[in-house]
C-alpha atoms as a PDB file:
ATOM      1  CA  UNK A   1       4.122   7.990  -7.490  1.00  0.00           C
ATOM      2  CA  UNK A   2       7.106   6.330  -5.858  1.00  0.00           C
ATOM      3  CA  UNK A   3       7.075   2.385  -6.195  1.00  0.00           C
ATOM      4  CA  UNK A   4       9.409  -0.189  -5.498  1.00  0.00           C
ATOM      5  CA  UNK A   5       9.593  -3.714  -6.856  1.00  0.00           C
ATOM      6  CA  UNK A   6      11.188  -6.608  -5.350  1.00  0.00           C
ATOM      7  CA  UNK A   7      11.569  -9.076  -8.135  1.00  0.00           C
ATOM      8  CA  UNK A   8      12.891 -11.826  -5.498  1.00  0.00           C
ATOM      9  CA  UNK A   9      10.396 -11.899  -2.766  1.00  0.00           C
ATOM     10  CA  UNK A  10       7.966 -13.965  -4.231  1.00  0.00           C
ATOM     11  CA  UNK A  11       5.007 -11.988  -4.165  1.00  0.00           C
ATOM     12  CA  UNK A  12       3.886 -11.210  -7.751  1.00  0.00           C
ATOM     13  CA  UNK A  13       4.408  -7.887  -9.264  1.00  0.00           C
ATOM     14  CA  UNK A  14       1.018  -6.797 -10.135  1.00  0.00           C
ATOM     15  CA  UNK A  15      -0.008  -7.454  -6.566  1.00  0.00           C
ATOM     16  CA  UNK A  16       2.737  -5.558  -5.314  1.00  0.00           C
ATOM     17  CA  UNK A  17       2.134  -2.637  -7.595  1.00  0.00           C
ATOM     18  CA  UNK A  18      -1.802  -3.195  -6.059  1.00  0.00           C
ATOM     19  CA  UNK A  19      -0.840  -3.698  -2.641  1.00  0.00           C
ATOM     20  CA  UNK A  20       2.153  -0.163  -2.442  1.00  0.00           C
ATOM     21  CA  UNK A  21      -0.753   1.881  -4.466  1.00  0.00           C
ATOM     22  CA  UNK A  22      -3.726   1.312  -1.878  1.00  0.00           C
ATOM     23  CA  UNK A  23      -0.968   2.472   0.717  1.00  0.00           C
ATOM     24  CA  UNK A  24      -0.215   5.666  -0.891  1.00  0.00           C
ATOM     25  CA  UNK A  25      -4.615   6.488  -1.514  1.00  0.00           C
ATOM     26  CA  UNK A  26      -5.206   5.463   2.249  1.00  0.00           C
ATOM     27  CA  UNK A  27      -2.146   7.547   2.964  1.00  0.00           C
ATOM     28  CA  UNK A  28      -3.166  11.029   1.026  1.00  0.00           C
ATOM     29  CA  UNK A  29      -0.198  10.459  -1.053  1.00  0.00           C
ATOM     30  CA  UNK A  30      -1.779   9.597  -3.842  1.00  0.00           C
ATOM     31  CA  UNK A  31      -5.253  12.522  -3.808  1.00  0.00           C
ATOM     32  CA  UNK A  32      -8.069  12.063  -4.819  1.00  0.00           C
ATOM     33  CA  UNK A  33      -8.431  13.587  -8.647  1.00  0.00           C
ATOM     34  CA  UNK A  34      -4.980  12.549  -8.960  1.00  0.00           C
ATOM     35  CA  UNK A  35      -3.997  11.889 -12.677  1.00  0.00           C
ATOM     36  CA  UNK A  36      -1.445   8.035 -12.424  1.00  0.00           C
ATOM     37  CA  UNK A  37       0.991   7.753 -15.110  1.00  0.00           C
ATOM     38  CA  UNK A  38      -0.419   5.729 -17.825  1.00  0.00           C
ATOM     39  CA  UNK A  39       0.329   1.574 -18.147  1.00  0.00           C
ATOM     40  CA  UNK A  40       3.340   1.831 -20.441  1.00  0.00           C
ATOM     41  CA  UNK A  41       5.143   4.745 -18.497  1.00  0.00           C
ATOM     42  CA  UNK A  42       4.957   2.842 -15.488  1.00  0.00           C
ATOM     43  CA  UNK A  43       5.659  -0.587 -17.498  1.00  0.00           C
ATOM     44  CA  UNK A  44       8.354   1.054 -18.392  1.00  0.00           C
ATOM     45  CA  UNK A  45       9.766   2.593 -15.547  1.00  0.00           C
ATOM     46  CA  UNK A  46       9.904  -0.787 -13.174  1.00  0.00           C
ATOM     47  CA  UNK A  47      11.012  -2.572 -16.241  1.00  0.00           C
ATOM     48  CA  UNK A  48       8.203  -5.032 -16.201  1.00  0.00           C
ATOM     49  CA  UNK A  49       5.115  -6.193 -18.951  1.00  0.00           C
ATOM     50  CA  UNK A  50       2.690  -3.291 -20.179  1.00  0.00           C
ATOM     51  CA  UNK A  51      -0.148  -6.550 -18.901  1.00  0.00           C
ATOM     52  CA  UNK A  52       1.577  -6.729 -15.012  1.00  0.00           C
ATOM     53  CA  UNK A  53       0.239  -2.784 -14.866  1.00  0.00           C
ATOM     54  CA  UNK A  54      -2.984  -3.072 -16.815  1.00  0.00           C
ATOM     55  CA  UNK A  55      -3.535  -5.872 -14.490  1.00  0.00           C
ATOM     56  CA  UNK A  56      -2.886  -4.288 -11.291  1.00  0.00           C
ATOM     57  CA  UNK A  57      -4.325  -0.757 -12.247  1.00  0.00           C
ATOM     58  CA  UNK A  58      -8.083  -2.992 -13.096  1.00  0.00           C
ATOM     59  CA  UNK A  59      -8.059  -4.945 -10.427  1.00  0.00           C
ATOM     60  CA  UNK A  60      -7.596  -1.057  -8.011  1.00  0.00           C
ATOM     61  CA  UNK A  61     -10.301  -0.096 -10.430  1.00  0.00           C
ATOM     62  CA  UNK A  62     -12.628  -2.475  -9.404  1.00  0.00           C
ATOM     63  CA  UNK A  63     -11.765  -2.163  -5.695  1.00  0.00           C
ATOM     64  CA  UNK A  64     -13.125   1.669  -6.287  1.00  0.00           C
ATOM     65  CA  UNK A  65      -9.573   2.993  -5.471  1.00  0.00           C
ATOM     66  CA  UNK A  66      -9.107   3.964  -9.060  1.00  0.00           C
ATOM     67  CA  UNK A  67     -11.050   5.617 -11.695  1.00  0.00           C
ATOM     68  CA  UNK A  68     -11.248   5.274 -15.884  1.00  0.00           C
ATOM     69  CA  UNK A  69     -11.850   8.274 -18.036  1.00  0.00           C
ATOM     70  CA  UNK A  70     -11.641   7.566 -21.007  1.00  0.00           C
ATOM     71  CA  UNK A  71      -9.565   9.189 -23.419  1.00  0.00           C
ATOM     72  CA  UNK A  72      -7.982  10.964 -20.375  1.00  0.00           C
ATOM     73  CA  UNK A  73      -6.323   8.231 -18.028  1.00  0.00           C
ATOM     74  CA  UNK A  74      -6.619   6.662 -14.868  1.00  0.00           C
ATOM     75  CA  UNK A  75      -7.374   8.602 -11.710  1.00  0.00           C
ATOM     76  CA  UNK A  76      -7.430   8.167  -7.850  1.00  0.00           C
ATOM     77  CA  UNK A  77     -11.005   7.562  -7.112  1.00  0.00           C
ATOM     78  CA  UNK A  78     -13.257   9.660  -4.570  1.00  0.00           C
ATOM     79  CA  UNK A  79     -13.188   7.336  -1.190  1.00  0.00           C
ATOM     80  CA  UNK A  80     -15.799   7.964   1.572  1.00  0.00           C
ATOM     81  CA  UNK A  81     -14.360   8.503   5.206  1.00  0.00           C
ATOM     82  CA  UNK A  82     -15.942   4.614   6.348  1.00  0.00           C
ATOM     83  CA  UNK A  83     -14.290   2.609   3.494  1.00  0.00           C
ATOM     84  CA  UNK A  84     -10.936   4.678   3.713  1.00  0.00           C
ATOM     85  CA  UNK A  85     -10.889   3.736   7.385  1.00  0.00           C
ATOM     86  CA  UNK A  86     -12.022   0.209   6.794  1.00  0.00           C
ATOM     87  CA  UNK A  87      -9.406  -0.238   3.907  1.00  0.00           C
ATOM     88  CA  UNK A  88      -6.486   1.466   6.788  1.00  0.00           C
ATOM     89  CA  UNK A  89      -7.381  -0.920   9.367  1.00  0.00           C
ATOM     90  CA  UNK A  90      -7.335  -4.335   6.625  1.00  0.00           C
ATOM     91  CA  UNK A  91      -4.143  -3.306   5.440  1.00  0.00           C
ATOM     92  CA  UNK A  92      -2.801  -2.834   8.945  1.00  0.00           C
ATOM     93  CA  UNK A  93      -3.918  -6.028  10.434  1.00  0.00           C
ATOM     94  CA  UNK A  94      -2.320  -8.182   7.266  1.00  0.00           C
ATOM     95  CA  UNK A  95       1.014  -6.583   8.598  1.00  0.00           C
ATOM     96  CA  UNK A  96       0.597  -7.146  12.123  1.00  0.00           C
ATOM     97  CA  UNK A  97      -0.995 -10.967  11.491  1.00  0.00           C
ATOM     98  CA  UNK A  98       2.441 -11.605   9.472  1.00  0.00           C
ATOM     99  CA  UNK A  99       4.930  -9.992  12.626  1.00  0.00           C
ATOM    100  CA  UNK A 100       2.017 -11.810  14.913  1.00  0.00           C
ATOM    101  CA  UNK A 101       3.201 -15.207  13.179  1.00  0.00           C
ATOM    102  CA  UNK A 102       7.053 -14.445  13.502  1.00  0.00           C
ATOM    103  CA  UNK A 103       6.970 -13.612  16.835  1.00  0.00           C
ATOM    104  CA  UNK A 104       4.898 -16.546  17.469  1.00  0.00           C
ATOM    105  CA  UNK A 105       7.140 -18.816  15.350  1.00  0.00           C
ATOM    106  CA  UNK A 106      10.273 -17.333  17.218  1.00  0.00           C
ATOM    107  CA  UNK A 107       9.119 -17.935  20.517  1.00  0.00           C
ATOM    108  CA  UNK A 108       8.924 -13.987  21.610  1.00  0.00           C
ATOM    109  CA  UNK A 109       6.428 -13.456  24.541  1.00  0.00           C
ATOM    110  CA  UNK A 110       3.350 -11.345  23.751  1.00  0.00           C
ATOM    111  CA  UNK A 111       4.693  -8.373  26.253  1.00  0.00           C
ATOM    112  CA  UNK A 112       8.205  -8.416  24.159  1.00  0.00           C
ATOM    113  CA  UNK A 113       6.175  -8.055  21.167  1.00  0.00           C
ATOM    114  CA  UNK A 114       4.265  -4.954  22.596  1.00  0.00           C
ATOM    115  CA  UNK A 115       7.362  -3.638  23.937  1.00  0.00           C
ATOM    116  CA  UNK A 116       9.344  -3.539  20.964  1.00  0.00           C
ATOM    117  CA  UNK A 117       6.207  -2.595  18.770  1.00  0.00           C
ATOM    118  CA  UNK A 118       5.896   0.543  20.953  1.00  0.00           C
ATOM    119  CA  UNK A 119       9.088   1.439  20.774  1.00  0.00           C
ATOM    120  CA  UNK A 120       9.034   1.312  17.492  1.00  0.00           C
ATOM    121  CA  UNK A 121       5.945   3.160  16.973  1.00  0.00           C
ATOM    122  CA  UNK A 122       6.872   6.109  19.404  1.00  0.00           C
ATOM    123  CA  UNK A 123      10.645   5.774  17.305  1.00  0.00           C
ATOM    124  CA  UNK A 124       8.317   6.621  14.086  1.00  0.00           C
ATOM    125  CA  UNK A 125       5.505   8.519  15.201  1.00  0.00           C
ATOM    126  CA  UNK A 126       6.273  12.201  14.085  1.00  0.00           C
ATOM    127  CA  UNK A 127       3.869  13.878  16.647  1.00  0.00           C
ATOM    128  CA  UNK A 128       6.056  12.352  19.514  1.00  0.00           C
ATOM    129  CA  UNK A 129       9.233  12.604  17.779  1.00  0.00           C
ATOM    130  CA  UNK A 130       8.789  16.877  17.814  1.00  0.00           C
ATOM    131  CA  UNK A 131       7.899  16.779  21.720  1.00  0.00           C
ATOM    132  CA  UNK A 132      11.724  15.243  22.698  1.00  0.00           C
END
């Protein structure tokens, strides 16, 4: 489980630990049976309070992403097809509602924004990447 904290961003830890685990479930990067590493390995890796993990691995808990056995650990919770594409698309439109509001902010045209999202998208996009 690869995460990354930004201690200057502003956006508090636990929800960034939250936010950068849903990615990797909805991604198959995190699978589903999947043992996490327990709250003071991971407390301990990103340098932070035991509580900012306990915290952040509930509230996924609760969300269904992540489930308690106990005496055993924490594990990546069985997600039907529906909510795994209903979490996907949330988590997609928070992103594009921020860039929507920078573009917006900066004055860019709606067609520049399309423009430069494709671009970037086709730039990413593995499947077209192997057909150049």
């Amino acid at each position: 489980m690869l995460l990354e904290i930004d201690y200057h961003n502003g956006v508090p830890i636990y929800r960034q630990v939250i936010e950068q685990i849903r990615r990797q479930i909805m991604s198959l990067q995190l699978v589903e049976g999947q043992k996490l590493m327990s709250v003071r390995e991971l407390a301990e890796r990103l340098k932070v309070n035991p509580m900012t993990i306990s915290k952040a691995y509930s509230l996924l808990e609760m969300e269904g992403m992540l489930e308690r056995k106990r005496g055993v650990g924490l594990f990546v919770a069985e997600i039907r097809k529906d909510q795994r594409a209903k979490t996907k698309t949330a988590i997609l439109e928070e992103i594009l509602q921020k860039a929507a509001v920078t573009a917006i902010q900066m004055n860019v045209s709606e067609e520049t924004v399309q423009d430069i999202f494709e671009k970037i998208y086709k730039k990413y996009n593995s499947k077209n990447r192997s057909r150049k």
